[in-house]
C-alpha atoms as a PDB file:
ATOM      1  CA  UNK A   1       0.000   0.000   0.000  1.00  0.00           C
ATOM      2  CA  UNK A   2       1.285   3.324  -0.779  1.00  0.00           C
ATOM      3  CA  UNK A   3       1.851   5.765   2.176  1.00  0.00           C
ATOM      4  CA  UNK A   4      -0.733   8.503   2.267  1.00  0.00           C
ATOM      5  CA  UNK A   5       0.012  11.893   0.869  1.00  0.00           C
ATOM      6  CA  UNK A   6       1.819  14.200   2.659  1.00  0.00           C
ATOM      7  CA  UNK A   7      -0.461  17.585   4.157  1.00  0.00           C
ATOM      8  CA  UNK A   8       1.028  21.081   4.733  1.00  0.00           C
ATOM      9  CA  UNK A   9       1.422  20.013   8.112  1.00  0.00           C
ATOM     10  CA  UNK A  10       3.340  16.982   7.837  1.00  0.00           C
ATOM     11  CA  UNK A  11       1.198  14.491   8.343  1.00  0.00           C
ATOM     12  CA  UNK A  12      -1.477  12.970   6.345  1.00  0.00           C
ATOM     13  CA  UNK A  13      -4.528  13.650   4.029  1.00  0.00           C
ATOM     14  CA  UNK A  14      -6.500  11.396   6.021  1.00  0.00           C
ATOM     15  CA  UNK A  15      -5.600  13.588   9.646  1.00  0.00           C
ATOM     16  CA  UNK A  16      -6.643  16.770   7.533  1.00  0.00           C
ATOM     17  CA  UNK A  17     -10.182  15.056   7.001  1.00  0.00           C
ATOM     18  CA  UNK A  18     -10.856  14.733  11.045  1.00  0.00           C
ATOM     19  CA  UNK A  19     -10.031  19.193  11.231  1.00  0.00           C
ATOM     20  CA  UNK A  20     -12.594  22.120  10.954  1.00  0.00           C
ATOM     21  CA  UNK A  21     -12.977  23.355   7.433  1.00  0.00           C
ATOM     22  CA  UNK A  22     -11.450  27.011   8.844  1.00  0.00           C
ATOM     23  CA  UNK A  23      -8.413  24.614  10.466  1.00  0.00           C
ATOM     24  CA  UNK A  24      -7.908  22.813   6.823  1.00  0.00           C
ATOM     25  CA  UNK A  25      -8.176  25.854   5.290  1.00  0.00           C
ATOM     26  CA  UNK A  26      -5.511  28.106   7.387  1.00  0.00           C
ATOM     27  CA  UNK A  27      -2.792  24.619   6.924  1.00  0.00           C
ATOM     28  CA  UNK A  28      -3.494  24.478   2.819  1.00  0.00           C
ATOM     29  CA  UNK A  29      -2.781  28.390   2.641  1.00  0.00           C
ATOM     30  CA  UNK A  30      -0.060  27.754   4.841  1.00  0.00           C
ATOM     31  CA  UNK A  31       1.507  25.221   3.258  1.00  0.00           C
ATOM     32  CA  UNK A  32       0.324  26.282  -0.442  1.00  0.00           C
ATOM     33  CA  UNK A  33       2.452  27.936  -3.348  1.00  0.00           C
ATOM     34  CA  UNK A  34       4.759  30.484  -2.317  1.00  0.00           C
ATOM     35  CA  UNK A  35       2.191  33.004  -3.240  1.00  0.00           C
ATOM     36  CA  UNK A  36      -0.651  31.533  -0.988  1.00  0.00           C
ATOM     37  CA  UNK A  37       1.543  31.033   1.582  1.00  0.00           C
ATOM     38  CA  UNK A  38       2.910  34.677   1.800  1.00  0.00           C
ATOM     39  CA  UNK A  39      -0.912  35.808   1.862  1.00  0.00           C
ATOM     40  CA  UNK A  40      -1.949  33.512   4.369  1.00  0.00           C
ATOM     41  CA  UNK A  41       0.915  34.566   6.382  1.00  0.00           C
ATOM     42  CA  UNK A  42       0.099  38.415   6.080  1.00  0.00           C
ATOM     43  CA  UNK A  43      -3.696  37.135   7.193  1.00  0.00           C
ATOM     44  CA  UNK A  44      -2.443  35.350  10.466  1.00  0.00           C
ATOM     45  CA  UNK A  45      -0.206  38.319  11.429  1.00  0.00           C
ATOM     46  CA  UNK A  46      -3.097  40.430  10.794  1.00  0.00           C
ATOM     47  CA  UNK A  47      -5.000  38.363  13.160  1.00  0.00           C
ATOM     48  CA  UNK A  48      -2.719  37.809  15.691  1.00  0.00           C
ATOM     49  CA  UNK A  49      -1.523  41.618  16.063  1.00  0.00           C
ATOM     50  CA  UNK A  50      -5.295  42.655  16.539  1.00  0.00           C
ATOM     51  CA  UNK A  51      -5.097  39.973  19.676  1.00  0.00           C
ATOM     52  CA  UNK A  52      -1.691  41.577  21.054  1.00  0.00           C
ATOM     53  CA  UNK A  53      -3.298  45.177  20.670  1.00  0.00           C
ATOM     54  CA  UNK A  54      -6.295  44.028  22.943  1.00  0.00           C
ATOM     55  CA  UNK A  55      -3.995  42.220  25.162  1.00  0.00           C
ATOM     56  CA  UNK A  56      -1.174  44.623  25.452  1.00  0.00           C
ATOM     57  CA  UNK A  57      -4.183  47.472  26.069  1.00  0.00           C
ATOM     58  CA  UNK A  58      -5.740  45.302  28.826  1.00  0.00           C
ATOM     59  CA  UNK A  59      -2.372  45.322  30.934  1.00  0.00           C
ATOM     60  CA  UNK A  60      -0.659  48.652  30.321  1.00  0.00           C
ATOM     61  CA  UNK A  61      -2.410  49.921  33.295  1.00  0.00           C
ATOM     62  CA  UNK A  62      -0.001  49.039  35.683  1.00  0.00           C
ATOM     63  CA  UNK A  63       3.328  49.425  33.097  1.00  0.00           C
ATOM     64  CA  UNK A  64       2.222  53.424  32.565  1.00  0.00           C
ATOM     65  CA  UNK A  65       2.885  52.845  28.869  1.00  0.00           C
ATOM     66  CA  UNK A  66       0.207  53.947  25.428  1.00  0.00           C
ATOM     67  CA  UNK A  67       0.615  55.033  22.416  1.00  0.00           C
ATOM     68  CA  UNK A  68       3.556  54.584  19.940  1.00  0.00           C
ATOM     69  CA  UNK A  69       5.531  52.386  22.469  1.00  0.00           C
ATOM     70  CA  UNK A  70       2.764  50.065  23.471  1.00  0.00           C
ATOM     71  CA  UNK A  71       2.112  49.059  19.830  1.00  0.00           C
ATOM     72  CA  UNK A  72       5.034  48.668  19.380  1.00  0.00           C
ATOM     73  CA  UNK A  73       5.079  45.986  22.030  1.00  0.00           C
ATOM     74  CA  UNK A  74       2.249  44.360  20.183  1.00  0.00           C
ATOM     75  CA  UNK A  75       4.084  44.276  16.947  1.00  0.00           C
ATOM     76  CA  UNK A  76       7.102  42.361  18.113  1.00  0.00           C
ATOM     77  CA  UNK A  77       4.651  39.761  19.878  1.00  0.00           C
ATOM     78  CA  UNK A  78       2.779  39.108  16.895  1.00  0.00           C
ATOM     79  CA  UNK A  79       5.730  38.741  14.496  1.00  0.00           C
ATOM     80  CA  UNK A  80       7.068  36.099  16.959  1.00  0.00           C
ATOM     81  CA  UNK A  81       4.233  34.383  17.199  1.00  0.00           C
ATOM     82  CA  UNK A  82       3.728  34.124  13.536  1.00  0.00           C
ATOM     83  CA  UNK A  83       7.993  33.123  13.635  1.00  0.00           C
ATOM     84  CA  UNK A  84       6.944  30.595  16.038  1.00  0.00           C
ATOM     85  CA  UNK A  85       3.910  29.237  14.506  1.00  0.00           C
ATOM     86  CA  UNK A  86       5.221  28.763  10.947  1.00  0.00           C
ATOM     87  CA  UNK A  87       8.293  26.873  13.151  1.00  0.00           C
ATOM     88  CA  UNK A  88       5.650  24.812  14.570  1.00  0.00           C
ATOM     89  CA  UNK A  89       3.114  24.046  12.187  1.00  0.00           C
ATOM     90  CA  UNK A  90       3.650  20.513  11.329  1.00  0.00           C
ATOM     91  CA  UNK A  91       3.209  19.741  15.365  1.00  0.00           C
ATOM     92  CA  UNK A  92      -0.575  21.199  15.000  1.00  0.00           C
ATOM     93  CA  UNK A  93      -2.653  18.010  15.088  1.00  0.00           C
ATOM     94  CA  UNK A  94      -6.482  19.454  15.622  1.00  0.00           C
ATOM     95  CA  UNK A  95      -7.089  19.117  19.260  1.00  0.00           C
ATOM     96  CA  UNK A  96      -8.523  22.628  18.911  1.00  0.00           C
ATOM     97  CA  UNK A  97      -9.024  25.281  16.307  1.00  0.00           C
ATOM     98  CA  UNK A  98      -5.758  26.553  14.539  1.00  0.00           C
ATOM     99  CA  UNK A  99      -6.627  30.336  15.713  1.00  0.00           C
ATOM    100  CA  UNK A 100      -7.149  28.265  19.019  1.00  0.00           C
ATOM    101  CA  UNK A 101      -3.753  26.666  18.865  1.00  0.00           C
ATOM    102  CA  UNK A 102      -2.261  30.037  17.153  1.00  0.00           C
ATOM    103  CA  UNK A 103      -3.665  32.543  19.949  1.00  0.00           C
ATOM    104  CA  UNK A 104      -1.530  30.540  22.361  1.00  0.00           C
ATOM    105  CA  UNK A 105       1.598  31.515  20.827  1.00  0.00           C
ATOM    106  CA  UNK A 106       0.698  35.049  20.473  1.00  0.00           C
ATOM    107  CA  UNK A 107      -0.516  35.529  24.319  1.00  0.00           C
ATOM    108  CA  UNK A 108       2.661  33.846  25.276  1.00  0.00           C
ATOM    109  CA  UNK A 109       4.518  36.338  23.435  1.00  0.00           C
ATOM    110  CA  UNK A 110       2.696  39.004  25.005  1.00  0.00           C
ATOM    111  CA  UNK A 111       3.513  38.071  28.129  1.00  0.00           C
ATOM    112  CA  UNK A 112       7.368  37.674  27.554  1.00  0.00           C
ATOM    113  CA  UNK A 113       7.602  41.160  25.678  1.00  0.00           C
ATOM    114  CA  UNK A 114       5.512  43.054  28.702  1.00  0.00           C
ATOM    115  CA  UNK A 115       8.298  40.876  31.045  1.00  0.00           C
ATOM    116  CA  UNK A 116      11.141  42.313  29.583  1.00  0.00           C
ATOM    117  CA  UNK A 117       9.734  45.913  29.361  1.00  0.00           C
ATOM    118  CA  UNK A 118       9.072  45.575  32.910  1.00  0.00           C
ATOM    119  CA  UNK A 119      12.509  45.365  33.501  1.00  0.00           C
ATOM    120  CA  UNK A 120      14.115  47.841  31.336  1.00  0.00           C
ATOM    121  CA  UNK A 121      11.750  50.810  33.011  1.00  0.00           C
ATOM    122  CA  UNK A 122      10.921  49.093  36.330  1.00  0.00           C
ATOM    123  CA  UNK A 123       8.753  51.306  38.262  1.00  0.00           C
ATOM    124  CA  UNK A 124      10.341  50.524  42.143  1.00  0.00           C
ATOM    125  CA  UNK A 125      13.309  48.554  42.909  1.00  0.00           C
ATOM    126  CA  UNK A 126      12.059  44.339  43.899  1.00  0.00           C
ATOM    127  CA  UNK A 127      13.015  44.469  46.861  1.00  0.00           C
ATOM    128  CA  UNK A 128      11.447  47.881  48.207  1.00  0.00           C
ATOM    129  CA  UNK A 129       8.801  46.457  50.095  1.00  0.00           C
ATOM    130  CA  UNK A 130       6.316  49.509  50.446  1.00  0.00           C
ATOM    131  CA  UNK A 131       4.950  48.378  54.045  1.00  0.00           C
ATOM    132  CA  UNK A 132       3.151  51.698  54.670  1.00  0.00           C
ATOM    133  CA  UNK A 133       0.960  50.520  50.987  1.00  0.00           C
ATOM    134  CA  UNK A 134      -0.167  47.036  52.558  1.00  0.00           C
ATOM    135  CA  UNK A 135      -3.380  48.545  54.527  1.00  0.00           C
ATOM    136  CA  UNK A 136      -4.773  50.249  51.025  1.00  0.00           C
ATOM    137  CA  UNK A 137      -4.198  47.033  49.183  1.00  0.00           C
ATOM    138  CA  UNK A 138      -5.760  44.769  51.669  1.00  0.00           C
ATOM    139  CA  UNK A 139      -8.979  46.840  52.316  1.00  0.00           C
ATOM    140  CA  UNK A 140      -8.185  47.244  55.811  1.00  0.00           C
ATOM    141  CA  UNK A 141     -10.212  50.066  56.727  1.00  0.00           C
ATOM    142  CA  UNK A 142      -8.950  53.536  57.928  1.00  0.00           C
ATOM    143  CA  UNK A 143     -11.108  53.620  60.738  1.00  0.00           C
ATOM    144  CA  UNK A 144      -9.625  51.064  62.902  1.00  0.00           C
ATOM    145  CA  UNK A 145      -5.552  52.408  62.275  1.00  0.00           C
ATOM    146  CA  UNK A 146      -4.356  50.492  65.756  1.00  0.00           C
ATOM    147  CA  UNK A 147      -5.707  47.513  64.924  1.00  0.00           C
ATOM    148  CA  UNK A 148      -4.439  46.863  60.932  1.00  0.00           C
ATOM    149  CA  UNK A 149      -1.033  48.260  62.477  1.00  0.00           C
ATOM    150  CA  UNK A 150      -1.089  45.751  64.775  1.00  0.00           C
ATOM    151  CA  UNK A 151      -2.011  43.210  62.103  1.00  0.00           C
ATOM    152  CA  UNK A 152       0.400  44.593  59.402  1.00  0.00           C
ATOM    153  CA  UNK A 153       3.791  44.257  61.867  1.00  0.00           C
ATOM    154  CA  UNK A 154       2.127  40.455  62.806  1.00  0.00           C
ATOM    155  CA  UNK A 155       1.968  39.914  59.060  1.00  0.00           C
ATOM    156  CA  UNK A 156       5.437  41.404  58.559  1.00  0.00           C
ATOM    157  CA  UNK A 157       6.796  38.781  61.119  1.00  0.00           C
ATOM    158  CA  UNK A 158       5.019  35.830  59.473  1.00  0.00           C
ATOM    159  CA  UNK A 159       5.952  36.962  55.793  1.00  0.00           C
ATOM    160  CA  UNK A 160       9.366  36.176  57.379  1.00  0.00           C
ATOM    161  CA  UNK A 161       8.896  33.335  58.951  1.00  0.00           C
ATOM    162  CA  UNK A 162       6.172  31.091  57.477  1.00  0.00           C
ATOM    163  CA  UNK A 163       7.054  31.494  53.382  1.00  0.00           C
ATOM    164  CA  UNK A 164       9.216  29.679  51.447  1.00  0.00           C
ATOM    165  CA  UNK A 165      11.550  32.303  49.758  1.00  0.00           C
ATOM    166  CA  UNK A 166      10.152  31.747  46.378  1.00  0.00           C
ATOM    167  CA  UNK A 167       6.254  32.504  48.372  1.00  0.00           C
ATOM    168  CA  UNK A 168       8.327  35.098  50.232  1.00  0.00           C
ATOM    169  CA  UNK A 169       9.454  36.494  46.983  1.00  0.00           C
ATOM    170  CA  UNK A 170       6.232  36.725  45.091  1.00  0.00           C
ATOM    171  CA  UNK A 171       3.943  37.645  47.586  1.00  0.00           C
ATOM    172  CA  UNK A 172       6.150  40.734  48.247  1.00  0.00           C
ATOM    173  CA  UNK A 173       6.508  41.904  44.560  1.00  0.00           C
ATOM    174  CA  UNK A 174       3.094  41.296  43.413  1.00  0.00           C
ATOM    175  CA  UNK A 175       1.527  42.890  46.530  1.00  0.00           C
ATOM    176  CA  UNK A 176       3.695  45.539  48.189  1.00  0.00           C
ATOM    177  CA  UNK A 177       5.483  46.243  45.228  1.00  0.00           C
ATOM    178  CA  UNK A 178       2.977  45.653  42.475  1.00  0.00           C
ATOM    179  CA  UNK A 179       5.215  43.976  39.952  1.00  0.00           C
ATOM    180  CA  UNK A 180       3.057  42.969  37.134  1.00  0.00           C
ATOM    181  CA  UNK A 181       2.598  39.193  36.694  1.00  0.00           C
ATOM    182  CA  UNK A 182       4.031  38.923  33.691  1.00  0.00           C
ATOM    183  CA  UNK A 183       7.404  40.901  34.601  1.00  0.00           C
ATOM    184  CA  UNK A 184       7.854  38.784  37.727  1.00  0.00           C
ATOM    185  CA  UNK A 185       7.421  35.257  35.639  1.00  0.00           C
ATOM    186  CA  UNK A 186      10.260  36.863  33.150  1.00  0.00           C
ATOM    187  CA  UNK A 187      12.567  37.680  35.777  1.00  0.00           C
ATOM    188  CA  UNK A 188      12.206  34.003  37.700  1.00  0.00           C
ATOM    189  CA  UNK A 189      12.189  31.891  34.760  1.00  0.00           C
ATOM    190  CA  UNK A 190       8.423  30.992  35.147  1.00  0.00           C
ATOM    191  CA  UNK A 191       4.947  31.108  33.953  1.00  0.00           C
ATOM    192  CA  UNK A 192       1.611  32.914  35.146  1.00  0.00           C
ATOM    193  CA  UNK A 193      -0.006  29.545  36.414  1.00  0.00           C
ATOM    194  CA  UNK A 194       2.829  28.955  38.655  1.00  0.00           C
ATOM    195  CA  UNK A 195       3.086  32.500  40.059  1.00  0.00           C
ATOM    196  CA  UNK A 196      -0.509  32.777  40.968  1.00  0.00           C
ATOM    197  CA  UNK A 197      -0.453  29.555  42.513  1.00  0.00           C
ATOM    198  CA  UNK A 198       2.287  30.164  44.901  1.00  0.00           C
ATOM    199  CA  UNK A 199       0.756  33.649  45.371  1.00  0.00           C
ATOM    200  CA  UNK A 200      -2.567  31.949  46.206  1.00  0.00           C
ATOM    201  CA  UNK A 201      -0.277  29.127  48.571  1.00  0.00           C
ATOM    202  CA  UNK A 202       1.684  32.367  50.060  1.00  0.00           C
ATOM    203  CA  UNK A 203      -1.791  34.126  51.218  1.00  0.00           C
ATOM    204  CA  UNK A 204      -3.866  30.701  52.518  1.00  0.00           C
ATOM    205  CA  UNK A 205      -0.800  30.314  54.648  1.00  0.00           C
ATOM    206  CA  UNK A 206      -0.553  33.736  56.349  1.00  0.00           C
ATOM    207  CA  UNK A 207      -4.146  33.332  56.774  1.00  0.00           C
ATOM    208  CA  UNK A 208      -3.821  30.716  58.639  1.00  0.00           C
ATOM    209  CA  UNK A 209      -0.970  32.056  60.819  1.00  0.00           C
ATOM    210  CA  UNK A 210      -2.992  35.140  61.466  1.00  0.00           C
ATOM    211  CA  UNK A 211      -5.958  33.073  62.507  1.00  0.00           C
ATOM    212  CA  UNK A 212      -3.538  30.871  64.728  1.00  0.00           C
ATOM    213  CA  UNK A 213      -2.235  33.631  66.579  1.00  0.00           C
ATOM    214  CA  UNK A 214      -5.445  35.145  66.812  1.00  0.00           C
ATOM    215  CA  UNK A 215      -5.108  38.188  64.584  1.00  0.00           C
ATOM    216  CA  UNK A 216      -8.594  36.965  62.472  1.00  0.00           C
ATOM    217  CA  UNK A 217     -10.805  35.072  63.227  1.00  0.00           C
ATOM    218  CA  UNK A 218     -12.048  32.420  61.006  1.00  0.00           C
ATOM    219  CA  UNK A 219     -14.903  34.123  59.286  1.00  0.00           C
ATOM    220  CA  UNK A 220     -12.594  37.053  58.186  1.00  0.00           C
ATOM    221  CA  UNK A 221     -10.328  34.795  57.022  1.00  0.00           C
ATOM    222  CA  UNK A 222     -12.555  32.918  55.015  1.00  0.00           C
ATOM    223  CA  UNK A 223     -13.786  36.528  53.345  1.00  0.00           C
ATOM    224  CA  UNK A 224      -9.934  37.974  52.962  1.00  0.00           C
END
C-alpha cells in the first residue's frame, strides 16, 4: 500500500479530514504555493496583532505605557508568534481550532515582551517592600488604624517566617510592590499559572498564621 500523501502540516490527508474546514483551510494556505503562503501569512499576522493590541491594552495599566511604544510591544509579539507558529506548524494536530492553537503563541509572546519591558523601566526597585501601601491594598479600613497596624507588623513577622523564599518572593513583589505578573514570571524563569499559585499558597498560609495567633478570626479569614 502506498503511504498517504503528505499535508502542509506533515502528516497525512487522512488527519486533515478529522479538522474544521477554517483549520484545513488556514494549513493548505499555509503550506500552499509560495504566493498563498505569503498571503496567508500576512492574514495570520493580521490576526494575531489585533489579539496583542487588545492584550497589550488590557495590561498597560499598571506598566504606565500607550501610544507609539505600546504598539510597538504588540508588533514584536505578533511577528514572533507568527515566527513561532510557521516553526511549529507541522506539530498542530487538531485538538482545537488553529486560531485556538495560534492565539496561544501570540498571548505567550505578550507576556514575555511586557516581562522584559518591565525590567528595562521598572517602576520601584524588587526588593522595596512599600509596608506603609499594605493597609490600602488589603482593604483594611482607615477607621480602625491600631488595629491593621497591629495586624500589618504580625503579618510582617510571618511573611518572614512562614514562606518559602520563592512565596516570600512573590507575595512581596506582586503585593507591596505591584510587579506585574508577567514581569515577575520573566525575571524568575516561570509562567503565570505557577506564580498565581504560589501567590494563592503564600496568602492561605498567612491566613492561617494570622488566625492561629489570633489576629482573624475564622470568618474574616474565610472573606480575605
Amino acid at each position: 500500500m502506498e503511504p498517504a500523501e503528505p499535508t502542509a502540516r506533515g502528516g497525512c490527508a487522512t488527519l486533515d479530514a478529522a479538522l474544521d474546514p477554517d483549520s484545513a483551510a488556514w494549513l493548505r494556505s499555509l503550506g500552499g504555493s509560495p504566493t498563498e503562503s505569503d498571503a496567508a501569512q500576512i492574514r495570520l499576522h493580521a490576526l494575531l496583532l489585533r489579539i496583542a493590541r487588545s492584550e497589550v491594552q488590557r495590561r498597560s495599566g499598571r506598566l504606565k505605557i500607550s501610544g507609539p511604544e505600546l504598539d510597538d510591544i504588540a508588533h514584536q509579539a505578533a511577528n514572533d508568534a507568527l515566527m513561532a507558529i510557521i516553526a511549529k506548524i507541522g506539530q498542530f494536530r487538531g485538538d482545537s481550532r488553529f486560531t485556538t492553537w495560534a492565539y496561544k503563541f501570540v498571548m505567550f509572546e505578550v507576556s514575555t515582551k511586557i516581562g522584559r519591558h518591565f525590567w528595562r523601566n521598572p517602576a520601584a526597585p524588587i526588593d522595596a517592600e512599600h509596608w506603609e501601601q499594605l493597609p490600602n491594598r488589603l482593604a483594611l479600613d482607615p477607621a480602625q488604624e491600631a488595629e491593621w497596624q497591629e495586624l500589618v507588623a504580625a503579618l510582617r513577622r510571618l511573611i518572614d517566617t512562614v514562606l518559602t523564599n520563592r512565596q516570600r518572593r512573590i507575595f512581596v513583589s506582586i503585593v507591596l510592590n505591584e510587579v506585574p505578573v508577567d514581569a515577575l514570571a520573566a525575571e524568575l524563569g516561570s509562567n503565570r499559572n505557577a506564580i498565581y499559585k504560589a501567590l494563592f499558597d503564600a496568602r492561605r498560609k498567612l491566613r492561617a498564621a494570622l488566625v492561629a495567633n489570633g489576629y482573624l478570626d475564622n470568618n474574616t479569614s474565610r472573606r480575605a
